[in-house]
C-alpha atoms as a PDB file:
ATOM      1  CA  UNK A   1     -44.461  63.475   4.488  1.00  0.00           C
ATOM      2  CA  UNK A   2     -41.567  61.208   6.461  1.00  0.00           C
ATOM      3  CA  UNK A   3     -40.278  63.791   9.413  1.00  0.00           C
ATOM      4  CA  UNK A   4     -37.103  62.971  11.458  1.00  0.00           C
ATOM      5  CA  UNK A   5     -38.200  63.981  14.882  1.00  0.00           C
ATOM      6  CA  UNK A   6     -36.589  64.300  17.960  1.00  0.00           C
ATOM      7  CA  UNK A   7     -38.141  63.761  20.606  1.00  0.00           C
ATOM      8  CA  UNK A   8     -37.460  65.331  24.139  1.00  0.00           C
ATOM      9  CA  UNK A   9     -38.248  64.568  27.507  1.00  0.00           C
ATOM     10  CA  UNK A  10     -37.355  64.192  30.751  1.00  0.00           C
ATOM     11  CA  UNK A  11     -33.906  61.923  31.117  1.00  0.00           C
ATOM     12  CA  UNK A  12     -32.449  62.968  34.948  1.00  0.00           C
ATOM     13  CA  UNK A  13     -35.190  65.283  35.705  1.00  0.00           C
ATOM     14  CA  UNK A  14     -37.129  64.563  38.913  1.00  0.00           C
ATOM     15  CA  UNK A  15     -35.077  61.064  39.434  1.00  0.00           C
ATOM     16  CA  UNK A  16     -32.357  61.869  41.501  1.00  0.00           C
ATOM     17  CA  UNK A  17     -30.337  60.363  39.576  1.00  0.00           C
ATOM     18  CA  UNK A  18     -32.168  56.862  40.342  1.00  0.00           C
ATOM     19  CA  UNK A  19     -31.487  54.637  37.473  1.00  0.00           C
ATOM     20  CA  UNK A  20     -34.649  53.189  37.588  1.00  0.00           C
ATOM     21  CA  UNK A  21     -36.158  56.450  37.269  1.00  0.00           C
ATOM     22  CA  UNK A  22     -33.857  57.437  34.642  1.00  0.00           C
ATOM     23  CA  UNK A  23     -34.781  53.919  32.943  1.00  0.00           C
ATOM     24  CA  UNK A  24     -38.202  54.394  33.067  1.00  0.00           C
ATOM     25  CA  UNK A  25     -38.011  57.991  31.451  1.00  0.00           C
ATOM     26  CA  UNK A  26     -35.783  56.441  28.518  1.00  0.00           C
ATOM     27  CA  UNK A  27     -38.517  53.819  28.103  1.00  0.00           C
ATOM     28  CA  UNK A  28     -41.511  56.322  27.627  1.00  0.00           C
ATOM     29  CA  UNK A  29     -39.379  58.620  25.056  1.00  0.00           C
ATOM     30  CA  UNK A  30     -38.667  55.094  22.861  1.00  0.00           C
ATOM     31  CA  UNK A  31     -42.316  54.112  23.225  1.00  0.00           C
ATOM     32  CA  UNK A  32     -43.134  57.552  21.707  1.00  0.00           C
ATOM     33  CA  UNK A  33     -40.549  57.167  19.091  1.00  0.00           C
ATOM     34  CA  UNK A  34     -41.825  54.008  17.955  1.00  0.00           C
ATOM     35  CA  UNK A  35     -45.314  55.414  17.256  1.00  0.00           C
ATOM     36  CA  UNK A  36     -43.722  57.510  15.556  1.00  0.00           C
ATOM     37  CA  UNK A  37     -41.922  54.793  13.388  1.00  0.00           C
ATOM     38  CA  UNK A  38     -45.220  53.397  13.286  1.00  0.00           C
ATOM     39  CA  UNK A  39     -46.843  56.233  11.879  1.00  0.00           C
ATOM     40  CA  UNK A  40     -43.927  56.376   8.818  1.00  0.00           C
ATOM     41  CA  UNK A  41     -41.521  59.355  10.259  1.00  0.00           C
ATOM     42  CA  UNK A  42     -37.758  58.144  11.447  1.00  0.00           C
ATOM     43  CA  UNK A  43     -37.674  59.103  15.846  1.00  0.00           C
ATOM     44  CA  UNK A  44     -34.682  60.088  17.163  1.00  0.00           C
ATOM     45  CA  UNK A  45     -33.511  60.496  21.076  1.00  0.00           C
ATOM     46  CA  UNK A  46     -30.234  62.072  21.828  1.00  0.00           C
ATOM     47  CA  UNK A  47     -29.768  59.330  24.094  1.00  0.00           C
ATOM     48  CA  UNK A  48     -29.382  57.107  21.256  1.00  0.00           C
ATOM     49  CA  UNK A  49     -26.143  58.817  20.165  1.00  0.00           C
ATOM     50  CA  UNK A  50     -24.949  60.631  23.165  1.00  0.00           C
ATOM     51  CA  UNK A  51     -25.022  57.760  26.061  1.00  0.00           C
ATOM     52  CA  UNK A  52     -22.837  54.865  24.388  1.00  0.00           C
ATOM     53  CA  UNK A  53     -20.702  57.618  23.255  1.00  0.00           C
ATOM     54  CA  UNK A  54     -20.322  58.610  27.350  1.00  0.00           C
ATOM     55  CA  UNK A  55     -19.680  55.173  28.246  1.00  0.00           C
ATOM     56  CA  UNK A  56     -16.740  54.987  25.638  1.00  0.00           C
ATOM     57  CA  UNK A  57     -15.065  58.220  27.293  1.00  0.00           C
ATOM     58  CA  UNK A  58     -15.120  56.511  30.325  1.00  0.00           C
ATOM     59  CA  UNK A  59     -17.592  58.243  32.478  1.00  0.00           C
ATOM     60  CA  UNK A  60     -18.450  56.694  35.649  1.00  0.00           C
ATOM     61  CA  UNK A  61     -21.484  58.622  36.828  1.00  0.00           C
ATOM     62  CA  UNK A  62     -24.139  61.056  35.225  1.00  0.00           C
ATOM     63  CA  UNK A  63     -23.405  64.290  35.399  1.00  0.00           C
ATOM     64  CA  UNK A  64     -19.294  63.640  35.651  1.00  0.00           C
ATOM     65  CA  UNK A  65     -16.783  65.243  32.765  1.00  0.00           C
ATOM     66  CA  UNK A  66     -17.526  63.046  29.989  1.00  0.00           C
ATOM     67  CA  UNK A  67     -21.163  62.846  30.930  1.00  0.00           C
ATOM     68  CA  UNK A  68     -21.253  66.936  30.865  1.00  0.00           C
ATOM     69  CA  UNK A  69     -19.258  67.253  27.497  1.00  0.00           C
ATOM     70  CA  UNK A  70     -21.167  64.878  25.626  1.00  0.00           C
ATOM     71  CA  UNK A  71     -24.874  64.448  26.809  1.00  0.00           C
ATOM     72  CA  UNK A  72     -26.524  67.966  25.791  1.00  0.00           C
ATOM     73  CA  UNK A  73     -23.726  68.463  22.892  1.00  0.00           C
ATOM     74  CA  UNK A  74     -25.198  65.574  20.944  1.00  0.00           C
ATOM     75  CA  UNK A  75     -28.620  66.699  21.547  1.00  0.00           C
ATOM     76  CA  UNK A  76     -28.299  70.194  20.102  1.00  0.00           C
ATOM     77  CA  UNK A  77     -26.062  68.773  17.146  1.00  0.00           C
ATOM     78  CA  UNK A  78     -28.516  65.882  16.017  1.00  0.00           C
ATOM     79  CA  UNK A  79     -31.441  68.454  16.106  1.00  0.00           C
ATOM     80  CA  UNK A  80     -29.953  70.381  13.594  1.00  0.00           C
ATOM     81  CA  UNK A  81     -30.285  67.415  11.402  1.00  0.00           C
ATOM     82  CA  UNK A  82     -34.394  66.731  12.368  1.00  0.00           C
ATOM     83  CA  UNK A  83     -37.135  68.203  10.746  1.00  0.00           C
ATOM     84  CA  UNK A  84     -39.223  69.087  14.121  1.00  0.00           C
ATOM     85  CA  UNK A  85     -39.079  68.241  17.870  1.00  0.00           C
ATOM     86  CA  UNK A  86     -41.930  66.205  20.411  1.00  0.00           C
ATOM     87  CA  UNK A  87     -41.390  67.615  23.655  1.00  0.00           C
ATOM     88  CA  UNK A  88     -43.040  64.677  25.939  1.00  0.00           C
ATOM     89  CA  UNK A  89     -43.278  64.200  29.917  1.00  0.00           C
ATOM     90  CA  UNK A  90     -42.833  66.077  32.907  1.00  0.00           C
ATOM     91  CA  UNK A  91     -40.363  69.402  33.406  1.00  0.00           C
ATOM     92  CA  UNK A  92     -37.087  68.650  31.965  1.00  0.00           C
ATOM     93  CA  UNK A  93     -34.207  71.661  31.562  1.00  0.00           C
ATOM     94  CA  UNK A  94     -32.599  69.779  28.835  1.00  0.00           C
ATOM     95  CA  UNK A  95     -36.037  69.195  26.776  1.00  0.00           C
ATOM     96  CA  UNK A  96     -37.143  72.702  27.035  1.00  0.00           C
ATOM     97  CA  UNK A  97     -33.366  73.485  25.360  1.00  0.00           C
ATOM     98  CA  UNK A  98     -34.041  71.305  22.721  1.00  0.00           C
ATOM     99  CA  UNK A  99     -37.654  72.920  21.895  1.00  0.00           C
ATOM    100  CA  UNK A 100     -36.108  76.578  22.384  1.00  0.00           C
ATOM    101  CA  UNK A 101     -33.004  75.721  19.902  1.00  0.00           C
ATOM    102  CA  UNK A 102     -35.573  74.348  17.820  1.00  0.00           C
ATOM    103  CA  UNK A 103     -37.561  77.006  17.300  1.00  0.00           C
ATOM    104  CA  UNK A 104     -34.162  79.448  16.742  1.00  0.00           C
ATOM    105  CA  UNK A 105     -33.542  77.313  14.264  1.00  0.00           C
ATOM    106  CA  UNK A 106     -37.119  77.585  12.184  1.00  0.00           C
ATOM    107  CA  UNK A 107     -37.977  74.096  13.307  1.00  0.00           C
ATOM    108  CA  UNK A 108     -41.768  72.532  14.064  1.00  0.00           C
ATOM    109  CA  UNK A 109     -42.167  71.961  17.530  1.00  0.00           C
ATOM    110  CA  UNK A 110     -45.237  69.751  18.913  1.00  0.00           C
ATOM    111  CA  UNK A 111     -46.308  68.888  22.705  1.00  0.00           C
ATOM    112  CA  UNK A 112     -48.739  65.964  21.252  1.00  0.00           C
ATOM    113  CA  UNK A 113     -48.596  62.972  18.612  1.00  0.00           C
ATOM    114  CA  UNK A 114     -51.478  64.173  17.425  1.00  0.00           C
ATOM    115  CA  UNK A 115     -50.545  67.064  16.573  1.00  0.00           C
ATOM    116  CA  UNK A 116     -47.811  65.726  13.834  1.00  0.00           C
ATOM    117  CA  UNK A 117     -49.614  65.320  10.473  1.00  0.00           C
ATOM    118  CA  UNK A 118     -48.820  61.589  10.184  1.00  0.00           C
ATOM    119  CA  UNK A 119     -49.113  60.804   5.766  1.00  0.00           C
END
């Protein structure tokens, strides 16, 4: 059965802010998402929805007002809408929010692909 997942990793989270870092974490969560297209379910990042939105409100930096008010907000909000959550990569505060809310909310959570039933 198609699942929208989220899936959650590591966005700032051991980068120091480094947007190449940051780049390269963004890169391995849509890699994961599109095996996850590939395998019939619709991936979603937070990302997606939550960093054009933050450039629009005119932030100028990560962590600054709009940056703050938007980023997480999104996250928790779109999850509501998916059926489960991947939790990929390395330690990440935000991820581990999304797979706690997830599981308040009666959600499936999974740490592996292949662990989804993919049919």
């Amino acid at each position: 059965m198609k699942k929208m997942i989220l899936v959650a990793g590591p966005y700032r989270s051991g980068t120091n802010d480094d947007p190449t870092k940051i780049a390269a974490n963004v890169r391995h969560m849509n890699e994961v998402a599109l095996q996850l297209f590939d395998q019939g379910h619709l991936p979603m990042l937070g990302e997606w929805l939550a960093l054009p939105l933050i450039e629009t409100a005119g932030s100028t930096q990560i962590g600054d007002e709009p940056f703050n008010r938007i980023f997480h907000p999104v996250a928790v909000d779109l999850l509501a809408h998916c059926d489960a959550v991947l939790r990929i990569g390395g330690p990440s505060q935000g991820a581990d929010e999304m797979v706690a809310q997830a599981r308040r909310l009666g959600k499936a959570t999974f740490t592996k692909l292949d662990d989804i039933f993919f049919g």
